[in-house]
Protein backbone atom coordinates (compact mmCIF):
# COMPACT_ATOMS: atom_id res chain seq x y z
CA UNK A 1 -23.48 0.21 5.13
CA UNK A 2 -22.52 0.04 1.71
CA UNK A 3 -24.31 -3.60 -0.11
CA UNK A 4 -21.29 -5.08 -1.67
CA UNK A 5 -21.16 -9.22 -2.64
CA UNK A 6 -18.04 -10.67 -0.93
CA UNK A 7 -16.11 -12.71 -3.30
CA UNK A 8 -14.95 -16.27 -2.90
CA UNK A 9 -11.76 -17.38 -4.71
CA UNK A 10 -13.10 -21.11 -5.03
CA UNK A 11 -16.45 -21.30 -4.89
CA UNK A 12 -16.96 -23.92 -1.52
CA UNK A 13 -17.20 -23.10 2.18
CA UNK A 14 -15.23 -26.03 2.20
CA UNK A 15 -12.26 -24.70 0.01
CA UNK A 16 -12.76 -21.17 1.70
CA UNK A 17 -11.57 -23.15 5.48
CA UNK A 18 -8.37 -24.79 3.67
CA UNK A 19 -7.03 -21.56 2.10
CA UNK A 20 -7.82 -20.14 5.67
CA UNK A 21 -5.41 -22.42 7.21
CA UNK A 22 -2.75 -22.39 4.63
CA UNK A 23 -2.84 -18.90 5.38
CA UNK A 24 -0.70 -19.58 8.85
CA UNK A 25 1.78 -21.08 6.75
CA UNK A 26 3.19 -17.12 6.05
CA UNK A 27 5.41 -16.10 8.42
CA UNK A 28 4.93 -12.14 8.93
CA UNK A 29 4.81 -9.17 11.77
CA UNK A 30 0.96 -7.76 12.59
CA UNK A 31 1.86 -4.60 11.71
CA UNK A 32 -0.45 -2.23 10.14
CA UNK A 33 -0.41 1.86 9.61
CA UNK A 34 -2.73 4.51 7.13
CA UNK A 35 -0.41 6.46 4.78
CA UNK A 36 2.39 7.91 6.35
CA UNK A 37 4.16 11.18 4.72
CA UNK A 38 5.24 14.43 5.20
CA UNK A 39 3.24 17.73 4.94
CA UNK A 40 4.04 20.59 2.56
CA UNK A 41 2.96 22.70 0.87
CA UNK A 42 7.52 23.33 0.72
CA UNK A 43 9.52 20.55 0.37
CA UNK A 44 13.40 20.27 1.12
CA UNK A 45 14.33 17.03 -0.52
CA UNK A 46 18.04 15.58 -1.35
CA UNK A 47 19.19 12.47 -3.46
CA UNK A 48 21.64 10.11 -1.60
CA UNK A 49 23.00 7.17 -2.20
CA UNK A 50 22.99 4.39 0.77
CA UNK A 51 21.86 0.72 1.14
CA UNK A 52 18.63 -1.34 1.13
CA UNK A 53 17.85 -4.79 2.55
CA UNK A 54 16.09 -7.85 1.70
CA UNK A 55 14.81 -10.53 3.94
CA UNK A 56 17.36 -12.72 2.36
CA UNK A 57 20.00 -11.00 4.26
CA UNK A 58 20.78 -8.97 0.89
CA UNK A 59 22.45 -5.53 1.16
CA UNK A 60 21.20 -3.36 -2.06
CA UNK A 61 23.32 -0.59 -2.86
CA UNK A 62 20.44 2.43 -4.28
CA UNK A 63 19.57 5.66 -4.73
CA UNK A 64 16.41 7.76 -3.41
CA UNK A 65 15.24 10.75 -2.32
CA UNK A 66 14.91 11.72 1.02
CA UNK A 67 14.71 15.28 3.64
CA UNK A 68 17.28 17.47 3.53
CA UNK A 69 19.22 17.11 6.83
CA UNK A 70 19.15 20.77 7.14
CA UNK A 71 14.94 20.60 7.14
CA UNK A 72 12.69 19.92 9.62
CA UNK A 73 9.88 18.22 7.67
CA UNK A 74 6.14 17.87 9.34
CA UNK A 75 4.83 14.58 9.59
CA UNK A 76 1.20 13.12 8.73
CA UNK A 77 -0.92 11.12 10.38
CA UNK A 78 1.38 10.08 13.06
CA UNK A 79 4.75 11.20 14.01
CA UNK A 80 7.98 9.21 11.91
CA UNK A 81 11.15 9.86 10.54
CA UNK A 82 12.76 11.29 7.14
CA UNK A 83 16.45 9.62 6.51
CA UNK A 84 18.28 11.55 3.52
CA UNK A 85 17.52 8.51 1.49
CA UNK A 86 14.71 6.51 1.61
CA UNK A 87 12.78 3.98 -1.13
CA UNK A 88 10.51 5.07 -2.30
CA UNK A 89 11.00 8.72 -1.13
CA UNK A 90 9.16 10.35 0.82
CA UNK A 91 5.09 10.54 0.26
CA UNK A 92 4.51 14.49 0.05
CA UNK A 93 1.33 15.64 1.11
CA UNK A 94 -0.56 18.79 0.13
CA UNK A 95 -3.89 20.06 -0.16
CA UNK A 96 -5.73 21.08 -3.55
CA UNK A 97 -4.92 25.16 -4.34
CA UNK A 98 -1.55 24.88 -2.81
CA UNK A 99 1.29 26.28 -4.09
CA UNK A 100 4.11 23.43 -3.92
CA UNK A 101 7.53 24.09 -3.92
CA UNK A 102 9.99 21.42 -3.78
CA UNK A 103 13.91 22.23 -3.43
CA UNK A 104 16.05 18.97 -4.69
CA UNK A 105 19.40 18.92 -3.56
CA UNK A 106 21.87 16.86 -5.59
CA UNK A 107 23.82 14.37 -3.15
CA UNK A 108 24.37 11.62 -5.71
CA UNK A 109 27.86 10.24 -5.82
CA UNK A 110 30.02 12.32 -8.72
CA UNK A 111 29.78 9.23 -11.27
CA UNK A 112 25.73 9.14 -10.78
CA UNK A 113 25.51 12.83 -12.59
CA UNK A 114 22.80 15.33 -12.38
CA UNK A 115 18.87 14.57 -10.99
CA UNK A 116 16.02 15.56 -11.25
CA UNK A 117 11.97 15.78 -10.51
CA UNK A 118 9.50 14.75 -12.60
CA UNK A 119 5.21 15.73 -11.55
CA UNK A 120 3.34 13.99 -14.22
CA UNK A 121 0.26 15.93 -14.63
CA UNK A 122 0.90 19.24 -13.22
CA UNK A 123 2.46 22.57 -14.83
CA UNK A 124 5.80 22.58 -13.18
CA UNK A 125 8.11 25.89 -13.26
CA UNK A 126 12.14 25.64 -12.00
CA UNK A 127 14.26 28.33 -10.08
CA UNK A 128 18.09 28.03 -8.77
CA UNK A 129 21.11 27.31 -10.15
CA UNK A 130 19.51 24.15 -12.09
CA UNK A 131 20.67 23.36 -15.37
CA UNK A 132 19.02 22.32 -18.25
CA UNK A 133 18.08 18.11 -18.96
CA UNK A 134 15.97 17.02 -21.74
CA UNK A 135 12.48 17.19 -19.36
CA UNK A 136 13.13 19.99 -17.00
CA UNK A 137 15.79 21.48 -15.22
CA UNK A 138 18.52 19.55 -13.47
CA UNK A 139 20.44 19.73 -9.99
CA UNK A 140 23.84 19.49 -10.96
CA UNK A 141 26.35 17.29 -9.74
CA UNK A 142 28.25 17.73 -6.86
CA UNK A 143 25.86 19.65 -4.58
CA UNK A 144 23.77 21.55 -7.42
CA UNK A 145 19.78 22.18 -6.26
CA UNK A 146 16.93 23.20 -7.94
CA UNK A 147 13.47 24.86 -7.22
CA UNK A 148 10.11 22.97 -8.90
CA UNK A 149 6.85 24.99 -8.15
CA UNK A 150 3.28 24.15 -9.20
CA UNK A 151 0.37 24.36 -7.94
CA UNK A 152 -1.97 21.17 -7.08
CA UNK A 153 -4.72 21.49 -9.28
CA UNK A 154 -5.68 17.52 -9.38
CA UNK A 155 -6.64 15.92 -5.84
CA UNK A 156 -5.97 12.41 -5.33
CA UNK A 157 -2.85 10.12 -6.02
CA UNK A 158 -0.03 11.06 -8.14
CA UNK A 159 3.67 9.88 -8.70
CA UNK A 160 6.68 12.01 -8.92
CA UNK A 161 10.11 10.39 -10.46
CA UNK A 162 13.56 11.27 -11.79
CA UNK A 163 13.70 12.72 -15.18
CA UNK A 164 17.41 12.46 -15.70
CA UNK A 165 18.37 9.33 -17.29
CA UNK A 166 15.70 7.77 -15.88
CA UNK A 167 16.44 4.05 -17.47
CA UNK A 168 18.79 4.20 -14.61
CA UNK A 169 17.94 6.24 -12.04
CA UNK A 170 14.07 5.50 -11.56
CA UNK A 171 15.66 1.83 -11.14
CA UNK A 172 18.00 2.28 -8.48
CA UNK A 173 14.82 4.03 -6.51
CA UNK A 174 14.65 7.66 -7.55
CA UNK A 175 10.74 7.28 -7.17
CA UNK A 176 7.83 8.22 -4.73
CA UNK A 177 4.43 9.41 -4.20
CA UNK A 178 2.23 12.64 -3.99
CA UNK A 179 -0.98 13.46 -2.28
CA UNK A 180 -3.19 15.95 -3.07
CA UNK A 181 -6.12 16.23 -0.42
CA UNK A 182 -9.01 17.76 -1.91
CA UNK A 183 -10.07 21.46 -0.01
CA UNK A 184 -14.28 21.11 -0.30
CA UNK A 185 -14.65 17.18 0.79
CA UNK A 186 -18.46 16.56 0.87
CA UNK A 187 -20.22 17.69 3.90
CA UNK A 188 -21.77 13.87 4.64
CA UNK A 189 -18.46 12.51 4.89
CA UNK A 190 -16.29 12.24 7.89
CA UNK A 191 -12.75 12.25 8.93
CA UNK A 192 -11.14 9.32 10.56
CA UNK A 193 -8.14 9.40 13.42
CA UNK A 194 -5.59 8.62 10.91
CA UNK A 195 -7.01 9.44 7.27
CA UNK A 196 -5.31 12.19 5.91
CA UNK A 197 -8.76 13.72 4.49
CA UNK A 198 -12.60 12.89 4.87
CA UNK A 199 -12.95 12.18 1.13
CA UNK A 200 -10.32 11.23 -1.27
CA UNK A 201 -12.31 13.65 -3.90
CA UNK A 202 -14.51 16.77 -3.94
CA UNK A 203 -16.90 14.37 -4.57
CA UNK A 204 -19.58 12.73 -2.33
CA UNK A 205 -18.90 8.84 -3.65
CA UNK A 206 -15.38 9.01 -2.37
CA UNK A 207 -16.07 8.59 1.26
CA UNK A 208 -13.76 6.33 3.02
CA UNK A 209 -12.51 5.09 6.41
CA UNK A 210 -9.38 4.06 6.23
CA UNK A 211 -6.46 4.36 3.43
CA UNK A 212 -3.19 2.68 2.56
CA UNK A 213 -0.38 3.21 -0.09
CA UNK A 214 0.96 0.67 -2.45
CA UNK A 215 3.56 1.19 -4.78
CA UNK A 216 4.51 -1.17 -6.29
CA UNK A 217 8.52 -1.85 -8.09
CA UNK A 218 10.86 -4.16 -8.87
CA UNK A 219 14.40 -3.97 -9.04
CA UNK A 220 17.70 -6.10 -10.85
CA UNK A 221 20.42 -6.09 -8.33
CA UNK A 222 23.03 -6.99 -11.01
CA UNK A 223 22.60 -3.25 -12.42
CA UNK A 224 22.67 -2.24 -8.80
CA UNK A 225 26.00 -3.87 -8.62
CA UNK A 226 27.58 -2.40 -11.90
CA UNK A 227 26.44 0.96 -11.13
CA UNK A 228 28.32 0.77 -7.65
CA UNK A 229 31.38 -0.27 -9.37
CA UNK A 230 31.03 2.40 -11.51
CA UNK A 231 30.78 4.78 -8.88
CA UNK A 232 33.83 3.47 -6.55
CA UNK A 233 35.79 3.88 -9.40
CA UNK A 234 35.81 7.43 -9.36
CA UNK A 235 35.42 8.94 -6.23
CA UNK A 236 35.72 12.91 -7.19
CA UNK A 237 34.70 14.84 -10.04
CA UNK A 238 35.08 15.06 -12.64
CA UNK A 239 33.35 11.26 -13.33
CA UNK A 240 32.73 9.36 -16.83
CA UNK A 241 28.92 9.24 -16.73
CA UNK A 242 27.89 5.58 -15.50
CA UNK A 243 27.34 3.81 -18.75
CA UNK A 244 24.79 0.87 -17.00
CA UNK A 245 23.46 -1.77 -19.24
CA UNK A 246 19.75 -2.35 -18.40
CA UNK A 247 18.98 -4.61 -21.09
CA UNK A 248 18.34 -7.69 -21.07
CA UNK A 249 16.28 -6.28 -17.63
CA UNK A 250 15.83 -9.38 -15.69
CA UNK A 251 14.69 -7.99 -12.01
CA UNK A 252 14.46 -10.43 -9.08
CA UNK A 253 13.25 -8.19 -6.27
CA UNK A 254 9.92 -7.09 -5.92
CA UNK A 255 8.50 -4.72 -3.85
CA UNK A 256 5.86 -3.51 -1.97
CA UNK A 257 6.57 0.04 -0.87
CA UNK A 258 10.18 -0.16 -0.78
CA UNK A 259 9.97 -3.75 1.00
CA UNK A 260 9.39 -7.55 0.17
CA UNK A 261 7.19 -9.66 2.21
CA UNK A 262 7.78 -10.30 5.22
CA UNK A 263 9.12 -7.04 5.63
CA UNK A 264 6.18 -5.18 4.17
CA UNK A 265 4.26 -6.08 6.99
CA UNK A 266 6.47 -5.11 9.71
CA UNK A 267 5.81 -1.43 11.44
CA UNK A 268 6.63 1.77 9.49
CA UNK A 269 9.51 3.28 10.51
CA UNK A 270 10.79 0.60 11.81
CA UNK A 271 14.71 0.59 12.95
CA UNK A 272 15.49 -2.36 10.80
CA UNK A 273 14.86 -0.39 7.70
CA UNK A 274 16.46 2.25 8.24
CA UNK A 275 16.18 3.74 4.01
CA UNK A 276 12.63 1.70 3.65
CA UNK A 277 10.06 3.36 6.33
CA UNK A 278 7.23 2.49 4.85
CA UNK A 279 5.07 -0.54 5.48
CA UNK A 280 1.90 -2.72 3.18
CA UNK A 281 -0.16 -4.52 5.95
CA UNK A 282 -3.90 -3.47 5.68
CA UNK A 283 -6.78 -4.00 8.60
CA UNK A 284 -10.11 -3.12 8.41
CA UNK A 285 -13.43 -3.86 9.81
CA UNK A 286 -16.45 -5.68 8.18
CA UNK A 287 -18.43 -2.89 6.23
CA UNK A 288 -15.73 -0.08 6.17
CA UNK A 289 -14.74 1.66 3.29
CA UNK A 290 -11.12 1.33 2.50
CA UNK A 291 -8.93 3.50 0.31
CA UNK A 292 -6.55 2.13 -1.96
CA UNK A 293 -3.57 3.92 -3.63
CA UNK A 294 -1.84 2.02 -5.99
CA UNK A 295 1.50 3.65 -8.05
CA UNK A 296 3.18 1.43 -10.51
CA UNK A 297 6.77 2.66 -10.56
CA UNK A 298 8.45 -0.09 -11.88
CA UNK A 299 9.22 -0.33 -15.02
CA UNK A 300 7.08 -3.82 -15.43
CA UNK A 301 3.83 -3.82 -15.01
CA UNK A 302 2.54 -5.61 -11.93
CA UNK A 303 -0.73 -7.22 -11.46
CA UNK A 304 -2.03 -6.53 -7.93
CA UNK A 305 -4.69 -9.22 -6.73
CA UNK A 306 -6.52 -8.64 -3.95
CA UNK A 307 -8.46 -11.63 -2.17
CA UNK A 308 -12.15 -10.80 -0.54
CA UNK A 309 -13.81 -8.60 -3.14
CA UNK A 310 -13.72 -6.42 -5.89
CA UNK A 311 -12.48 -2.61 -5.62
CA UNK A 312 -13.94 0.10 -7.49
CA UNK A 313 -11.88 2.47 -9.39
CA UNK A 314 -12.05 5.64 -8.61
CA UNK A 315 -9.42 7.75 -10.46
CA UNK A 316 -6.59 6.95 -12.70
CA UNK A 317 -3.84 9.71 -12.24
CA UNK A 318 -6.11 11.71 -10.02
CA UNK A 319 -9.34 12.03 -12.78
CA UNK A 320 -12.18 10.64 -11.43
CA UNK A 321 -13.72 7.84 -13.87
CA UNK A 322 -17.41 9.74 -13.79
CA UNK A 323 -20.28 8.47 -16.06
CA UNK A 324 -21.47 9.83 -19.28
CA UNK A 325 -24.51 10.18 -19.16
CA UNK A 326 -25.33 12.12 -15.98
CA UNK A 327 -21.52 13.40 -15.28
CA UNK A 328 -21.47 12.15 -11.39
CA UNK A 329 -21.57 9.39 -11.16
CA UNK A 330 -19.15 7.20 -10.70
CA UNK A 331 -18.13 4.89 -13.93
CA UNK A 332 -14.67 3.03 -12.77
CA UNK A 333 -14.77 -0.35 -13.19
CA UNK A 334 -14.99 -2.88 -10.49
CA UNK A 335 -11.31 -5.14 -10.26
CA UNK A 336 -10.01 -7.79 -8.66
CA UNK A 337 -6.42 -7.76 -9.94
CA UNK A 338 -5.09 -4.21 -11.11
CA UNK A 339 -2.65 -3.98 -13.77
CA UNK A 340 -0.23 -1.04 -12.22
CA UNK A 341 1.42 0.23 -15.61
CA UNK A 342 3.96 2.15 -15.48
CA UNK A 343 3.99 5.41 -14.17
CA UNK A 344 -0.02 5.39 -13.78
CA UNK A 345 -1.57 6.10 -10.47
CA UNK A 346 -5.02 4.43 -8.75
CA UNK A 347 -7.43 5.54 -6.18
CA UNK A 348 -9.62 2.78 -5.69
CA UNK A 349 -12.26 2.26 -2.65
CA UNK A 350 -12.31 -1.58 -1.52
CA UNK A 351 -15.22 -3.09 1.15
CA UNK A 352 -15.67 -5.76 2.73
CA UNK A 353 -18.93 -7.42 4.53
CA UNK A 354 -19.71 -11.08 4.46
CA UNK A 355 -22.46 -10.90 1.75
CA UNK A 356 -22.66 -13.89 -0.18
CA UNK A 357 -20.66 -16.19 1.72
CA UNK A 358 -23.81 -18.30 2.79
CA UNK A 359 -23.33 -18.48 6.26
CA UNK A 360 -23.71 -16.29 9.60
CA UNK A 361 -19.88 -15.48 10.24
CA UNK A 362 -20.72 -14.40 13.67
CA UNK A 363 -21.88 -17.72 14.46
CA UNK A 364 -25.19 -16.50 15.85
CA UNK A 365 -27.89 -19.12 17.15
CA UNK A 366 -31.46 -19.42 17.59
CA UNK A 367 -32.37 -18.28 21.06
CA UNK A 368 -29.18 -16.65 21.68
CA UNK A 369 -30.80 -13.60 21.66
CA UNK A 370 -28.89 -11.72 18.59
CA UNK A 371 -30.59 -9.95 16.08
CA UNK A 372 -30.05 -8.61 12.97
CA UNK A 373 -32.48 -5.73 11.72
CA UNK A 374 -31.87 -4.91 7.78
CA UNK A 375 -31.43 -1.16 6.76
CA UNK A 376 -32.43 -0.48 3.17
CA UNK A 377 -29.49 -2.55 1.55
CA UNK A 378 -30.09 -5.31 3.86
CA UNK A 379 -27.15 -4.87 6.66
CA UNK A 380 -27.63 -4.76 10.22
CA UNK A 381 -28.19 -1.12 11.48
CA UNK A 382 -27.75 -0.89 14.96
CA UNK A 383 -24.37 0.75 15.40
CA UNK A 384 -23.39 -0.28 18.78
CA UNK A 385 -24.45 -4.11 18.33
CA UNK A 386 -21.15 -6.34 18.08
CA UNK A 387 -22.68 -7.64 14.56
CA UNK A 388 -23.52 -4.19 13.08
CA UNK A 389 -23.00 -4.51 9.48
CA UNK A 390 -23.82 -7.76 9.16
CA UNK A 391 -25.80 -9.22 6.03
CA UNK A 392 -28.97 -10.07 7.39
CA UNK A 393 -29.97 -12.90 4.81
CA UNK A 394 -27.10 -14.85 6.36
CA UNK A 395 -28.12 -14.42 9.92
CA UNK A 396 -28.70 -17.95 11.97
CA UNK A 397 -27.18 -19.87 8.83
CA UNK A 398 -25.00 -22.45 9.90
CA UNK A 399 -21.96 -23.15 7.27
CA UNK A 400 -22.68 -25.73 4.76
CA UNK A 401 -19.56 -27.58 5.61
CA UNK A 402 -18.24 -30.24 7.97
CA UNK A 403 -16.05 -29.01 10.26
CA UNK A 404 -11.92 -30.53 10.41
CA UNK A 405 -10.48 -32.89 12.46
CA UNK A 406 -8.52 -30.85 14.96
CA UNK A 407 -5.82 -33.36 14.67
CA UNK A 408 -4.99 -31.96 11.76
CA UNK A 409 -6.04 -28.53 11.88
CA UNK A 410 -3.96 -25.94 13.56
CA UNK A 411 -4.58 -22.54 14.48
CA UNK A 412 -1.91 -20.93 11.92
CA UNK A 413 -0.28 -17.39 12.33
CA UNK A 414 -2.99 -16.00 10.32
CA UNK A 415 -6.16 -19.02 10.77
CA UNK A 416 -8.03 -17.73 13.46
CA UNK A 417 -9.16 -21.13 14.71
CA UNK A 418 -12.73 -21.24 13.13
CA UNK A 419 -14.38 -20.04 10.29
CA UNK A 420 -16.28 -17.69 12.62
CA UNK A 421 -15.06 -13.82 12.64
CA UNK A 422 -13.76 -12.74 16.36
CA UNK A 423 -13.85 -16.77 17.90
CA UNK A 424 -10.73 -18.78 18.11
CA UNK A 425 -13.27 -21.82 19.21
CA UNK A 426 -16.44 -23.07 19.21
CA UNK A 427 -18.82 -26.09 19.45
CA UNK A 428 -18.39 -27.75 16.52
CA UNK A 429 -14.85 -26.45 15.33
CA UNK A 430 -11.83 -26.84 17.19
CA UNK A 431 -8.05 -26.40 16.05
CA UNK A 432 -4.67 -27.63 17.64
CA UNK A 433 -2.69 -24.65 19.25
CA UNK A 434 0.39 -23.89 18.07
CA UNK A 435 3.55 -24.66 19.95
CA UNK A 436 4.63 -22.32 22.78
CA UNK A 437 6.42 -19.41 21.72
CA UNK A 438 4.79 -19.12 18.07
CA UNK A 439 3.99 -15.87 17.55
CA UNK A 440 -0.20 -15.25 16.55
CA UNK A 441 -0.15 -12.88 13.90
CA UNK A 442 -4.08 -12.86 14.22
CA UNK A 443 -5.15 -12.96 18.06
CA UNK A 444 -8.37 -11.34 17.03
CA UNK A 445 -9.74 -14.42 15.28
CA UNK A 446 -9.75 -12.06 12.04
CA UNK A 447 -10.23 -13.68 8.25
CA UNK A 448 -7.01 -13.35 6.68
CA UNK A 449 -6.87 -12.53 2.91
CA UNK A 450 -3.84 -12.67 0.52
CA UNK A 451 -2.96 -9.24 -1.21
CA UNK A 452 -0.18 -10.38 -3.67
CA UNK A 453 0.94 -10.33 -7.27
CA UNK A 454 -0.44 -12.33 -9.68
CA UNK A 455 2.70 -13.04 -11.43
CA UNK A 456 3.92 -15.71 -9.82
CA UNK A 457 7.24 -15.00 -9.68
CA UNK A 458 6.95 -11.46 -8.39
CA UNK A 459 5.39 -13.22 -4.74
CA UNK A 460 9.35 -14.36 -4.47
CA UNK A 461 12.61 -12.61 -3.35
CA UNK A 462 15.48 -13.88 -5.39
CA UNK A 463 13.74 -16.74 -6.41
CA UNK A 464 12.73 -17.87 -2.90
CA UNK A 465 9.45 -18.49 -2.37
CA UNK A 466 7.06 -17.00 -0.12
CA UNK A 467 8.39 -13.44 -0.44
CA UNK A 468 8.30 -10.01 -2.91
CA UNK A 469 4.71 -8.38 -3.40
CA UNK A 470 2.74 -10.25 -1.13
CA UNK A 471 0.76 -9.37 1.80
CA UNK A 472 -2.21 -9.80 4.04
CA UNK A 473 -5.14 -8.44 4.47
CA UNK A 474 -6.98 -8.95 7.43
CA UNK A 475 -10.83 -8.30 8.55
CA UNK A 476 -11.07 -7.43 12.50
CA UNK A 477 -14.08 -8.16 13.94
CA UNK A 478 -15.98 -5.11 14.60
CA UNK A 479 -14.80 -4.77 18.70
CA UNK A 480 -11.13 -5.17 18.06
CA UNK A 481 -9.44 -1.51 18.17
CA UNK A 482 -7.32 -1.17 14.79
CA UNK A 483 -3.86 0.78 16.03
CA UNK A 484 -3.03 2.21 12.65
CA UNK A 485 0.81 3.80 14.26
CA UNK A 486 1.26 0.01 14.28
């Protein structure tokens, strides 16, 4: 069990209960899944043109990459499906050493000219019937492909983006992510069901048990609109290039990979979303070690808070932040709020245990026969005890708070009831059902914690409020099974 102080936003076990219960007040789908991709170490990708939505019924006309139809891409950790245009495109994953070759077939409508591939960081060589762009070589218009090869020297997180008037095309969605499992992960660590590697490094500090993707955009749908004007206008070749004015850039949807909240926290690969598969809705259990990778591929940058702790960074475009003095250990800084510039890439690990919070949030009593025997950083240690994990110095404390009327507390679609992990009720602290029919985003009696941006108009969609980067968080108590194809 790794010690870690749990952070609280407001300082009260008072304040702690209220922003428990406003959480019900978000309306969302329990959905929750690792990293979903596709495996290389060969690519066959194409840039289309089709349709995005928004929960506010909007219909976004974009452009991404997506599989070639003609392909039959492998899937990681769980089966899904590759649509020829998706947003963000599809996350490619390979293994450190491996050749990667990645064939881009142009698809683009006439008017939207030639694309391209951009791998920050790696040394990229072309081969086809490309043609020459001002950062690499092109797929042409009008069914033109071209061959990128490297080889993936740098494990972690990494973006890859259009390099072809990219003012443009990164903004209507030619953007997605790369993976580069490392090939020695440290002997002590192990692999989970559905994390794509034991380590996210060759490096024995970058254990983890679970991971999720966040990358994070925004988008102005009134250049959306002008470049598919642009491109009705002329149907066949040859086109005017589209001359779209991006300045004054004043975006009003914000996403969360490829979604806005509520969607973001349905399933992956869910029907509704037919070009936006993948899904922001993290679950974890108290004490596990949870991998975060964060893209900013936007061209704002967007600070990403996270509720419940800290996260240490461990890697910035796939170098690992390591200390000084000794050279291994690890020297990222611990964050609550990430600033996701541009074009950079995170790898951060985030934990949560109930240190700090001043009470026993199993709810334990004297005589009840639980116990709670410290390992060396003071957590419970006996691994098949429903409290394992648990921060000893809290155990038997009874919250320093008066508990609600239940007249006027209500067990939300994310409050779990009581401020007790795992218990919808207890002596002491009761809450009104909801009405019949409401859907319980949090039967497991979890603690709910708000994952959002911290500008406050990027938590909207289209100026509506609650929606755009936003999502939840939650902590499962330690017997609830996690389905992570969910």
């Amino acid at each position: 069990m790794t010690p870690s102080s749990t952070k609280q936003s407001r300082g009260s076990a008072l304040v702690l209960l209220a922003s428990l219960a406003l959480a019900g007040l978000v309306p969302a789908h329990g959905a929750r899944a690792a990293v979903p991709g596709i495996t290389g170490p060969s690519f066959n990708l194409v840039a289309s043109a089709d349709f995005i939505s928004q929960p506010d019924g909007a219909s976004i006309y974009s452009w991404g990459y997506g599989c070639d139809p003609a392909s039959a891409p492998s899937f990681a950790p769980f089966p899904g499906n590759c649509p020829e245009m998706q947003l963000p495109g599809p996350t490619l994953i390979v293994t450190e050493g491996q050749v990667v070759t990645v064939t881009l077939r142009n698809n683009l409508p006439p008017a939207a000219g030639n694309t391209s591939i951009l791998f920050p960081g790696f040394q990229v060589t072309t081969q086809g019937t490309g043609v020459a762009g001002r950062f690499t070589q092109e797929a042409a218009s009008g069914g033109g492909s071209v061959t990128y090869t490297f080889t993936a020297t740098t494990p972690g997180t990494h973006a890859y983006y259009s390099g072809t008037q990219a003012d443009l095309q990164v903004e209507m969605g030619l953007f997605g992510a790369l993976v580069v499992l490392p090939a020695a992960p440290p002997a002590g660590c192990a692999r989970r069901p559905f994390s794509l590697a034991a380590s996210a490094y060759d490096h024995p500090s970058t254990c983890y048990d679970r991971e999720y993707m966040f990358q994070l955009s925004e988008l102005d749908s009134r250049i959306h609109d002008r470049a598919l004007a642009q491109v009705q206008a002329c149907a066949a070749a040859p086109c005017p290039p589209i001359v779209a004015v991006t300045e004054p850039y004043r975006p009003n949807y914000f996403l969360l990979n490829g979604r806005s909240m509520p969607d973001d926290m349905d399933t992956p690969y869910a029907p509704g979303y037919v070009h936006q598969p993948y899904n922001a809705n993290p679950h974890m259990h108290p004490g596990e070690k949870v991998l975060m990778r964060i893209i900013g591929q936007g061209r704002w940058q967007h600070p990403f808070h996270f509720h419940g702790n800290h996260a240490r960074v461990l890697a910035r475009d796939g170098n690992l932040l390591l200390s000084a003095v000794d050279g291994s250990s690890l020297a990222g800084p611990l964050l609550f709020t990430t600033p996701t510039v541009s074009g950079q890439t995170q790898d951060q690990i985030f934990t949560w245990t109930g240190k700090g919070l001043n009470w026993d949030v199993y709810n334990h009593r004297a005589g009840d026969g639980s116990r709670c025997t410290p390992d060396a950083s003071g957590y419970h240690a006996v691994a098949t005890d429903p409290n394992y994990g648990e921060w000893c110095a809290d155990h038997l404390k009874p919250i320093p708070a008066n508990p609600p009327d239940p007249n006027i507390v209500a067990i939300g679609q994310w409050y779990g009831g009581t401020p007790y992990l795992g218990l919808q009720t207890t002596g002491g602290f009761t809450s009104t059902n909801e009405p019949p029919g409401t859907l319980n985003q949090n039967p497991q009696a979890g603690y709910a914690y708000m994952w959002h941006s911290h500008n406050e108009r990027e938590i909207t969609t289209n100026d509506v409020f609650p929606g755009g980067i936003m999502s939840m968080l939650l902590i499962d108590p330690p017997a609830w099974f996690i389905d992570e194809t969910l």
